[in-house]
PDB file of N, CA and C in Angstrom:
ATOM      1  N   UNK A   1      30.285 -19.835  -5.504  1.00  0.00           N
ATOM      2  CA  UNK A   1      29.613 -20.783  -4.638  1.00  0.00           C
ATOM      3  C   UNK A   1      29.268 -20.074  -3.326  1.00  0.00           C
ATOM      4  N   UNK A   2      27.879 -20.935  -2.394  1.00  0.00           N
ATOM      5  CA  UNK A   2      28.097 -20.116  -1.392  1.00  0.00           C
ATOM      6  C   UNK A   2      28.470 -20.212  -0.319  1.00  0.00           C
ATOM      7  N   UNK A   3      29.661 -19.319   0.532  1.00  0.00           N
ATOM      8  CA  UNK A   3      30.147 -19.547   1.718  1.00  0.00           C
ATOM      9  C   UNK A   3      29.764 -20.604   2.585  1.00  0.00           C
ATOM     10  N   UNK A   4      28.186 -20.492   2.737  1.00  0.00           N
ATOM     11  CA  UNK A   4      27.710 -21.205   4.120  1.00  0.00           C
ATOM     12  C   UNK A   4      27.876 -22.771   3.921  1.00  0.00           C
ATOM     13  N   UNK A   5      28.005 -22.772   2.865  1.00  0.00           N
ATOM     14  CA  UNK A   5      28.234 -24.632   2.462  1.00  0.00           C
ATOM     15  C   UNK A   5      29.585 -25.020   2.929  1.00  0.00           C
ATOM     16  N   UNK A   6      28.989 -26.412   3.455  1.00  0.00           N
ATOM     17  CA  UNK A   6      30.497 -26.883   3.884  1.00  0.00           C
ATOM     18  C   UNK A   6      30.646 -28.381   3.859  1.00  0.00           C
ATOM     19  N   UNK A   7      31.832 -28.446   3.272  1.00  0.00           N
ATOM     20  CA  UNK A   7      32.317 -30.012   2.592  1.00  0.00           C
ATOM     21  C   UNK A   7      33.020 -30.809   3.881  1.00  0.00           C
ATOM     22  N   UNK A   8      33.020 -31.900   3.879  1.00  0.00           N
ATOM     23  CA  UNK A   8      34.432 -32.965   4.517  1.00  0.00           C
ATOM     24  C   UNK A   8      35.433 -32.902   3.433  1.00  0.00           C
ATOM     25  N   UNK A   9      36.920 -33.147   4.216  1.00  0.00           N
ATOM     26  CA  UNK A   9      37.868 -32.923   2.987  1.00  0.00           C
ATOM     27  C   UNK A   9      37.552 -34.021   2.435  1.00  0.00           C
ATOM     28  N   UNK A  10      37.064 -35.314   2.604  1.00  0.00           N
ATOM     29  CA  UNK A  10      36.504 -36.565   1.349  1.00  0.00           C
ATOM     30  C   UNK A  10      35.249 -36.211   0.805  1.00  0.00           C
ATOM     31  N   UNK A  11      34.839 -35.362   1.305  1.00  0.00           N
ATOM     32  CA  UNK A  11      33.699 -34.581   0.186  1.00  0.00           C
ATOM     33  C   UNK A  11      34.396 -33.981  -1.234  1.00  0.00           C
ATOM     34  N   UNK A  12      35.133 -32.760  -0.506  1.00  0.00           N
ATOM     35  CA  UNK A  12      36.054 -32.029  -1.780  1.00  0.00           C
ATOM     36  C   UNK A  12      36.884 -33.025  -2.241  1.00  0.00           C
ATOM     37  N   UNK A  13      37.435 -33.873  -2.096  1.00  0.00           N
ATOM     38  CA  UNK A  13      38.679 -34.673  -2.845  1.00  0.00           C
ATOM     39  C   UNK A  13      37.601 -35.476  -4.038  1.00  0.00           C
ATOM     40  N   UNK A  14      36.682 -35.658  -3.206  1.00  0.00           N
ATOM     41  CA  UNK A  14      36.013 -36.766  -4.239  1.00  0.00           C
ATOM     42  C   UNK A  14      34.728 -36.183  -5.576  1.00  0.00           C
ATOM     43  N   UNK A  15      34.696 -34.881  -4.870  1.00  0.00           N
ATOM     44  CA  UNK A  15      33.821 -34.001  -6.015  1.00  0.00           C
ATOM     45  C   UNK A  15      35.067 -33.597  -6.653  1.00  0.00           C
ATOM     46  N   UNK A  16      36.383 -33.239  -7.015  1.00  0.00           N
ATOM     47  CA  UNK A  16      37.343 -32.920  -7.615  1.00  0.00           C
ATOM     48  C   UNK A  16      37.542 -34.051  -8.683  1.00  0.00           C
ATOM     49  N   UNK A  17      37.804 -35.033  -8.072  1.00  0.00           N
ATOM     50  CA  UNK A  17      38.136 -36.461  -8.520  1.00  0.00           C
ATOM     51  C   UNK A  17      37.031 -36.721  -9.566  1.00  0.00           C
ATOM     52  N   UNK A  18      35.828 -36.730  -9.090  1.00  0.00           N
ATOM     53  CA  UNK A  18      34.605 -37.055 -10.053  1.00  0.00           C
ATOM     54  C   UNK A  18      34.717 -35.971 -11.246  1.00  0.00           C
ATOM     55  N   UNK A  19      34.854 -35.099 -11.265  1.00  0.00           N
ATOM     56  CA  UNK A  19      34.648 -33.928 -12.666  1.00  0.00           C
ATOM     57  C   UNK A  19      35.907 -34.115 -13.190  1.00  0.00           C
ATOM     58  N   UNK A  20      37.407 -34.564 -12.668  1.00  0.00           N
ATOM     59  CA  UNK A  20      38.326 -34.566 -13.760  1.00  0.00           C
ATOM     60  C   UNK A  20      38.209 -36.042 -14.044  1.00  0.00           C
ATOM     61  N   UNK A  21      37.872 -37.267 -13.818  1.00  0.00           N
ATOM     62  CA  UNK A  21      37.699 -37.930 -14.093  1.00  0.00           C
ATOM     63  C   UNK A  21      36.453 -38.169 -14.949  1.00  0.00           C
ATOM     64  N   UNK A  22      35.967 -37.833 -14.832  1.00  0.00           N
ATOM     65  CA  UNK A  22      34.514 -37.306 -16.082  1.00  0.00           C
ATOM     66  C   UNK A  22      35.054 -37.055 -17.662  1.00  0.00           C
ATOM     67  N   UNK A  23      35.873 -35.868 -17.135  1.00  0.00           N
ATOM     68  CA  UNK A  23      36.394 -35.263 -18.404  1.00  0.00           C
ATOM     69  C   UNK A  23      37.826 -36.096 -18.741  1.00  0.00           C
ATOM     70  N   UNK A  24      38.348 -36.916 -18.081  1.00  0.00           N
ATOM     71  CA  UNK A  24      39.546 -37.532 -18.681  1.00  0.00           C
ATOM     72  C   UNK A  24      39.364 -39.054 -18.987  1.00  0.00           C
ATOM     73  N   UNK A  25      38.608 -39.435 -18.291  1.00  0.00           N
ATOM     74  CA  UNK A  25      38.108 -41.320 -18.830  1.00  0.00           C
ATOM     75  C   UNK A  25      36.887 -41.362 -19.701  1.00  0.00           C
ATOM     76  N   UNK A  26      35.566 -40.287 -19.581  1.00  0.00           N
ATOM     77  CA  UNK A  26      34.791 -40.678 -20.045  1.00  0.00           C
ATOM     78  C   UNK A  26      35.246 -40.037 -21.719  1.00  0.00           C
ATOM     79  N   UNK A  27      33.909 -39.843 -22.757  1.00  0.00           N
ATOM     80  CA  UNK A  27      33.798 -39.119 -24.202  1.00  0.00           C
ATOM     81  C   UNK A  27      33.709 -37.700 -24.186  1.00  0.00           C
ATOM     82  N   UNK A  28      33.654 -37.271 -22.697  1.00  0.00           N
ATOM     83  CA  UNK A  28      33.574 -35.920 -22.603  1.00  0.00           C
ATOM     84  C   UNK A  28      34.687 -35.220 -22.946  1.00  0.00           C
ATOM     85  N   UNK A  29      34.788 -33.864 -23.656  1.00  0.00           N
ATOM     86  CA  UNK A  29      35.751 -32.958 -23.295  1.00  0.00           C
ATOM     87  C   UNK A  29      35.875 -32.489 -22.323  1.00  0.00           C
ATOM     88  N   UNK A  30      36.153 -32.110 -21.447  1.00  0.00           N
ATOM     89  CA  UNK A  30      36.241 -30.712 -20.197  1.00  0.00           C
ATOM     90  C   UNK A  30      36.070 -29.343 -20.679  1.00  0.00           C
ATOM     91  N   UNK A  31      36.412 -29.190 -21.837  1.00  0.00           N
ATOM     92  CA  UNK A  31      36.108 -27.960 -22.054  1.00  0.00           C
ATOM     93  C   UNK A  31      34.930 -27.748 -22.978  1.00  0.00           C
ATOM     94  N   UNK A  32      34.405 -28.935 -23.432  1.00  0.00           N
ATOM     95  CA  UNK A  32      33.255 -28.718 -24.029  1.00  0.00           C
ATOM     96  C   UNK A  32      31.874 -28.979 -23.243  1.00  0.00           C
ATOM     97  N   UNK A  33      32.080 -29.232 -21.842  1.00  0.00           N
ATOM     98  CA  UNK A  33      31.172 -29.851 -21.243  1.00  0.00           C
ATOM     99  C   UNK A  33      30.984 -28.648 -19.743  1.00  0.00           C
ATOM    100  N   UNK A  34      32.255 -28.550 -19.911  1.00  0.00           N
ATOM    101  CA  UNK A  34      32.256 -27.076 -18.711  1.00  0.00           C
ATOM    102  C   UNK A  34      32.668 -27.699 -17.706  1.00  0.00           C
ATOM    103  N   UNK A  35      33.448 -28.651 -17.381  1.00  0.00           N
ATOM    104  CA  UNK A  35      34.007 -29.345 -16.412  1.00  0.00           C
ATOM    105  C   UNK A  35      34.619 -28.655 -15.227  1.00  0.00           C
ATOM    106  N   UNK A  36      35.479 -27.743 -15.794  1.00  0.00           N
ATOM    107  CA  UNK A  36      36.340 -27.230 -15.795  1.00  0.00           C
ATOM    108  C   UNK A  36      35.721 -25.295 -14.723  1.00  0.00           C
ATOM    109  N   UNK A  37      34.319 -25.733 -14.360  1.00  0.00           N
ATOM    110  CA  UNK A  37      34.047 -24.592 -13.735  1.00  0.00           C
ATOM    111  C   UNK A  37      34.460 -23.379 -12.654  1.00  0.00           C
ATOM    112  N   UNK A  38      35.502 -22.176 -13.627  1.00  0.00           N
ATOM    113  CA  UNK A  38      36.145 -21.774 -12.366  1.00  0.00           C
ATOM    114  C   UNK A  38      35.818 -21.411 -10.976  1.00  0.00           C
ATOM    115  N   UNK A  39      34.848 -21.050 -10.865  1.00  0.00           N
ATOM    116  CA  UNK A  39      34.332 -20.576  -9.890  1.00  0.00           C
ATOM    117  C   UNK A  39      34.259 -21.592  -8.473  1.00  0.00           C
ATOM    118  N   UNK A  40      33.709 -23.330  -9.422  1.00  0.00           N
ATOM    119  CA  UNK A  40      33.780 -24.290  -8.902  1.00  0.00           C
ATOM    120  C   UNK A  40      35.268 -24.691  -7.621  1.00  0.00           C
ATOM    121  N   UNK A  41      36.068 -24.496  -8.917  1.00  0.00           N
ATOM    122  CA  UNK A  41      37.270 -25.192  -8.190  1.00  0.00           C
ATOM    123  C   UNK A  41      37.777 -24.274  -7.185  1.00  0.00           C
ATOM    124  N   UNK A  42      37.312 -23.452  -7.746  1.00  0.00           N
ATOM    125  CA  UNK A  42      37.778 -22.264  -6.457  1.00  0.00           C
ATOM    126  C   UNK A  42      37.503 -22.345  -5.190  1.00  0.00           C
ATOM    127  N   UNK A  43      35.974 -22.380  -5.407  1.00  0.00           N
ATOM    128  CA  UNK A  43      35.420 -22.763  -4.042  1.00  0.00           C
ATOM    129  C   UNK A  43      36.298 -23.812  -3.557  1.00  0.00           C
ATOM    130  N   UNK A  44      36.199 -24.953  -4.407  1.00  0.00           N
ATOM    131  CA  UNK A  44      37.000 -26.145  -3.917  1.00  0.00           C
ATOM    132  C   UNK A  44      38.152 -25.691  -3.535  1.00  0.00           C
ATOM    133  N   UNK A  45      39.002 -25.041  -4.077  1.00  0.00           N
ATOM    134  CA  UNK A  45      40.461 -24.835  -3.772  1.00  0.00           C
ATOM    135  C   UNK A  45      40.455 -23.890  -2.603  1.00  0.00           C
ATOM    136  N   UNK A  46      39.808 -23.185  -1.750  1.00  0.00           N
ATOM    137  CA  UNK A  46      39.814 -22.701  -1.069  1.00  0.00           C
ATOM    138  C   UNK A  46      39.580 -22.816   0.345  1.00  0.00           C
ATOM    139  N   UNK A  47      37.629 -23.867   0.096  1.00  0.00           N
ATOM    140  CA  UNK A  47      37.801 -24.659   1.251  1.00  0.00           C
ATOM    141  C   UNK A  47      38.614 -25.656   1.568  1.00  0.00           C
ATOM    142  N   UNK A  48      39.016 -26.333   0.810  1.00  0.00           N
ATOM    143  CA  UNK A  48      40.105 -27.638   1.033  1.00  0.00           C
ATOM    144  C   UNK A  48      41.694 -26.613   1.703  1.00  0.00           C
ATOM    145  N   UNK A  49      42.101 -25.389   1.499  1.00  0.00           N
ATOM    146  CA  UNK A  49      43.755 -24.341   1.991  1.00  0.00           C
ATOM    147  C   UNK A  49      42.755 -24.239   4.002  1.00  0.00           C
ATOM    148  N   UNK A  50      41.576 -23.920   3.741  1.00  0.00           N
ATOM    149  CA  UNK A  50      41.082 -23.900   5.175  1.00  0.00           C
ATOM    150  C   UNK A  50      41.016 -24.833   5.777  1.00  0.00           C
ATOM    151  N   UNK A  51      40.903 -26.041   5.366  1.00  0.00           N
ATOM    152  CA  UNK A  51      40.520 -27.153   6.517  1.00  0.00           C
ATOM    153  C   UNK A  51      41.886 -27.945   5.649  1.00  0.00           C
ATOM    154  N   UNK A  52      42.873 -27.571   5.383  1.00  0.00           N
ATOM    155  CA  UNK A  52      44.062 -28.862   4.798  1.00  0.00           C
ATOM    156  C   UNK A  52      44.177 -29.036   6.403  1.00  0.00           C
ATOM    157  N   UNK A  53      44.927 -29.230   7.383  1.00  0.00           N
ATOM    158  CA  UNK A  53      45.124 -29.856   8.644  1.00  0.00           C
ATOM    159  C   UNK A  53      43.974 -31.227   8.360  1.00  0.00           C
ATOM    160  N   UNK A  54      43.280 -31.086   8.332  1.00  0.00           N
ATOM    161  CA  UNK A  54      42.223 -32.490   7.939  1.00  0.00           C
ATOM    162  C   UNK A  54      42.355 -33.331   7.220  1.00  0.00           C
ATOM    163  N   UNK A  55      42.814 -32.960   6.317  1.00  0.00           N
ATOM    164  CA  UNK A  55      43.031 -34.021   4.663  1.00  0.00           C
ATOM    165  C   UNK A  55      44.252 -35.128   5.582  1.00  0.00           C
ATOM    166  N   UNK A  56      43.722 -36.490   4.537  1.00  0.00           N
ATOM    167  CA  UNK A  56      44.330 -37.256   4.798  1.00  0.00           C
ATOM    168  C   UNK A  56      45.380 -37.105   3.823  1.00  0.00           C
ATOM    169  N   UNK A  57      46.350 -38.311   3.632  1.00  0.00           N
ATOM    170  CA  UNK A  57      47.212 -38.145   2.564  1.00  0.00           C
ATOM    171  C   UNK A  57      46.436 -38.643   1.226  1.00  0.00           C
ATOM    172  N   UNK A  58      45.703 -39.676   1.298  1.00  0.00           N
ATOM    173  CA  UNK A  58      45.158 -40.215   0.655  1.00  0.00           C
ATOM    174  C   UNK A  58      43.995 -38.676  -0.219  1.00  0.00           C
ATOM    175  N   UNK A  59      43.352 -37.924   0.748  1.00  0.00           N
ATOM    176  CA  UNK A  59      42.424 -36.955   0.129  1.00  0.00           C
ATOM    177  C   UNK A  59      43.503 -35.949  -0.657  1.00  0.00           C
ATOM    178  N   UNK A  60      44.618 -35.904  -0.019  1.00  0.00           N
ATOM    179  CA  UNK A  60      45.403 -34.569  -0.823  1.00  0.00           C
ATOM    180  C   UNK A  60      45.832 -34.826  -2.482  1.00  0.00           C
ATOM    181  N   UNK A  61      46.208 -36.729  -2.246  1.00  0.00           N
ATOM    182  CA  UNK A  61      47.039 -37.252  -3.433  1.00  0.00           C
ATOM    183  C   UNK A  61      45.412 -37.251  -4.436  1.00  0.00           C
ATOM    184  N   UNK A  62      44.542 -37.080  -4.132  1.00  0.00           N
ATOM    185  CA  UNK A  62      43.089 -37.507  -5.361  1.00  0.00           C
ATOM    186  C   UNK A  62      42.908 -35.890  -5.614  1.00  0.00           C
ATOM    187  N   UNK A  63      42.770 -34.524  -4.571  1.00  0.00           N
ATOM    188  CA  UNK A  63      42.482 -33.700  -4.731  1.00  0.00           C
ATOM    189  C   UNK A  63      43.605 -32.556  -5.844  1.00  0.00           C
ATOM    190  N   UNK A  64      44.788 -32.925  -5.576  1.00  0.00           N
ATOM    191  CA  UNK A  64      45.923 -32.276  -5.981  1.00  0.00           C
ATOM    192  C   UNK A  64      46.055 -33.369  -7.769  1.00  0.00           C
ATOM    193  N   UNK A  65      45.793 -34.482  -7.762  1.00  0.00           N
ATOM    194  CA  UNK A  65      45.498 -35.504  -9.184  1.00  0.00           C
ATOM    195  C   UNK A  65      44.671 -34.283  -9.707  1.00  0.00           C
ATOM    196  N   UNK A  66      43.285 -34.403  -9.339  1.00  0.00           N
ATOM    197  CA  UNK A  66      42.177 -33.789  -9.762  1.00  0.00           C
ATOM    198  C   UNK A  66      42.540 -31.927 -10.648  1.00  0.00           C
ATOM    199  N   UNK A  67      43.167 -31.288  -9.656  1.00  0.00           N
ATOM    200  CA  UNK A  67      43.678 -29.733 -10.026  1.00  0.00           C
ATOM    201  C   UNK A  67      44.541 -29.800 -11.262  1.00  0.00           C
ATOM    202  N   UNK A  68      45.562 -31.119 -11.610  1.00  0.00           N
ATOM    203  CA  UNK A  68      46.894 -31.623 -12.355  1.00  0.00           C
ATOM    204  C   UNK A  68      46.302 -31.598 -13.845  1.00  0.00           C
ATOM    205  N   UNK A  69      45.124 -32.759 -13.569  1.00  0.00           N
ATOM    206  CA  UNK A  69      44.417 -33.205 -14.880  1.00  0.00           C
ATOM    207  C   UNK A  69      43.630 -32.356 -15.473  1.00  0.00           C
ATOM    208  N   UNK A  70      42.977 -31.834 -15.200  1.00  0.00           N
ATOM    209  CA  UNK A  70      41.904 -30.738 -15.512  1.00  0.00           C
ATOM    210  C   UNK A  70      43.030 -29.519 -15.520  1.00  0.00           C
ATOM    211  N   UNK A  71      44.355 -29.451 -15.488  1.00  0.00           N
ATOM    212  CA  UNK A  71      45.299 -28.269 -15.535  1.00  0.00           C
ATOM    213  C   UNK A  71      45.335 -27.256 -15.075  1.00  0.00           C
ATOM    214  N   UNK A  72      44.227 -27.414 -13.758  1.00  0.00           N
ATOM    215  CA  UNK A  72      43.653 -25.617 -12.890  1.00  0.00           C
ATOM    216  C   UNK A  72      44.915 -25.725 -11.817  1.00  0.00           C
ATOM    217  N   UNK A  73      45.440 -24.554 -12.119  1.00  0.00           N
ATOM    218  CA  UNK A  73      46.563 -24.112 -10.909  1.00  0.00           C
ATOM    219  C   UNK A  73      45.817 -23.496  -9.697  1.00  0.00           C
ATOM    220  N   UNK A  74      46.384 -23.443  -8.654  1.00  0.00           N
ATOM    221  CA  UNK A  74      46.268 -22.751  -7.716  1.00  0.00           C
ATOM    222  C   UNK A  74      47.477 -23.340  -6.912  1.00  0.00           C
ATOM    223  N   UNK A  75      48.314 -22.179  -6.552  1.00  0.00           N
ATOM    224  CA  UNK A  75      49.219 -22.040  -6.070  1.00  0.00           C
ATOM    225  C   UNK A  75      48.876 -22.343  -4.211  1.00  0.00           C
ATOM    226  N   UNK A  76      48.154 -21.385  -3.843  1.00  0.00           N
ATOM    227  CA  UNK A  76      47.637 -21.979  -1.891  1.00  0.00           C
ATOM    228  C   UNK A  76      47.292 -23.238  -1.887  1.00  0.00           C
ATOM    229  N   UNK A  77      46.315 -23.855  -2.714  1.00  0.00           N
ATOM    230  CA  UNK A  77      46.441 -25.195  -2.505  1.00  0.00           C
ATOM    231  C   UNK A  77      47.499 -25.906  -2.612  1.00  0.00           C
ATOM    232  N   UNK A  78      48.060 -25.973  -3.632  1.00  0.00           N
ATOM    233  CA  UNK A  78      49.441 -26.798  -3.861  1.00  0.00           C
ATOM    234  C   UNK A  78      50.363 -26.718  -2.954  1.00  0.00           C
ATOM    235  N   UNK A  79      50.610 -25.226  -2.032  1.00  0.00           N
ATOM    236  CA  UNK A  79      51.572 -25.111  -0.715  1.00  0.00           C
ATOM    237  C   UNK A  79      50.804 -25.767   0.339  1.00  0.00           C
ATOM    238  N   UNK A  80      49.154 -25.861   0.749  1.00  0.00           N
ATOM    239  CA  UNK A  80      48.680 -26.330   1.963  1.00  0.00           C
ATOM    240  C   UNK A  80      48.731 -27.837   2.039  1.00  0.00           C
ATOM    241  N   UNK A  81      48.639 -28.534   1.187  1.00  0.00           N
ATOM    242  CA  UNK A  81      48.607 -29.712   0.480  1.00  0.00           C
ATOM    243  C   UNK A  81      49.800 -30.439   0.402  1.00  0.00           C
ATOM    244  N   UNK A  82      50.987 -29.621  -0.094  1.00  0.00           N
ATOM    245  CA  UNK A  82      52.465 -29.760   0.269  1.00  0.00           C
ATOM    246  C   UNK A  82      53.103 -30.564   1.950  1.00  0.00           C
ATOM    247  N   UNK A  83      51.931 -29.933   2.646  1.00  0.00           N
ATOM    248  CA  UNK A  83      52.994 -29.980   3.961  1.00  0.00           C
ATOM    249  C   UNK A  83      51.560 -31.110   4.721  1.00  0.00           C
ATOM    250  N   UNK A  84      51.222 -31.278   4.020  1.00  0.00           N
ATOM    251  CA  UNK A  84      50.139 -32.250   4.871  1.00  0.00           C
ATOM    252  C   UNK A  84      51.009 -34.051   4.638  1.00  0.00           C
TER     253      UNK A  84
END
């Protein structure tokens, strides 16, 4: 993704939220549909470790759901996210 873009943390919580929820309520697979885009979450998981001081509790508990269901680890998020 590219750098210069930039989310609100209810931007990222809720584009997280929308693609694992895609792939877990709707007929979709996630992995047959590409849900699951690493590159994607990355971005996501990365801007969300930079601006966590922002997240509400409410954005961390949908964004950290979102990483759970779709089964993408990332360890910095899960510690920045931790202490919010």
């Amino acid at each position: 993704m590219e750098s210069d873009r930039k989310c609100s943390p209810l931007n990222l919580a809720n584009l997280a939220w929308a693609f694992a929820s895609a792939g877990w309520h709707g007929e979709m697979s996630t992995r047959r549909v590409g849900l699951r885009d690493p590159k994607f979450f990355q971005w996501i998981a990365e801007s969300a470790v930079a601006m966590s001081p922002q997240f509400t509790s409410q954005n961390c508990s949908n964004l950290v759901w979102s990483f759970a269901t779709l089964r993408i680890g990332h360890q910095d998020l899960f510690e920045a996210m931790s202490v919010q």
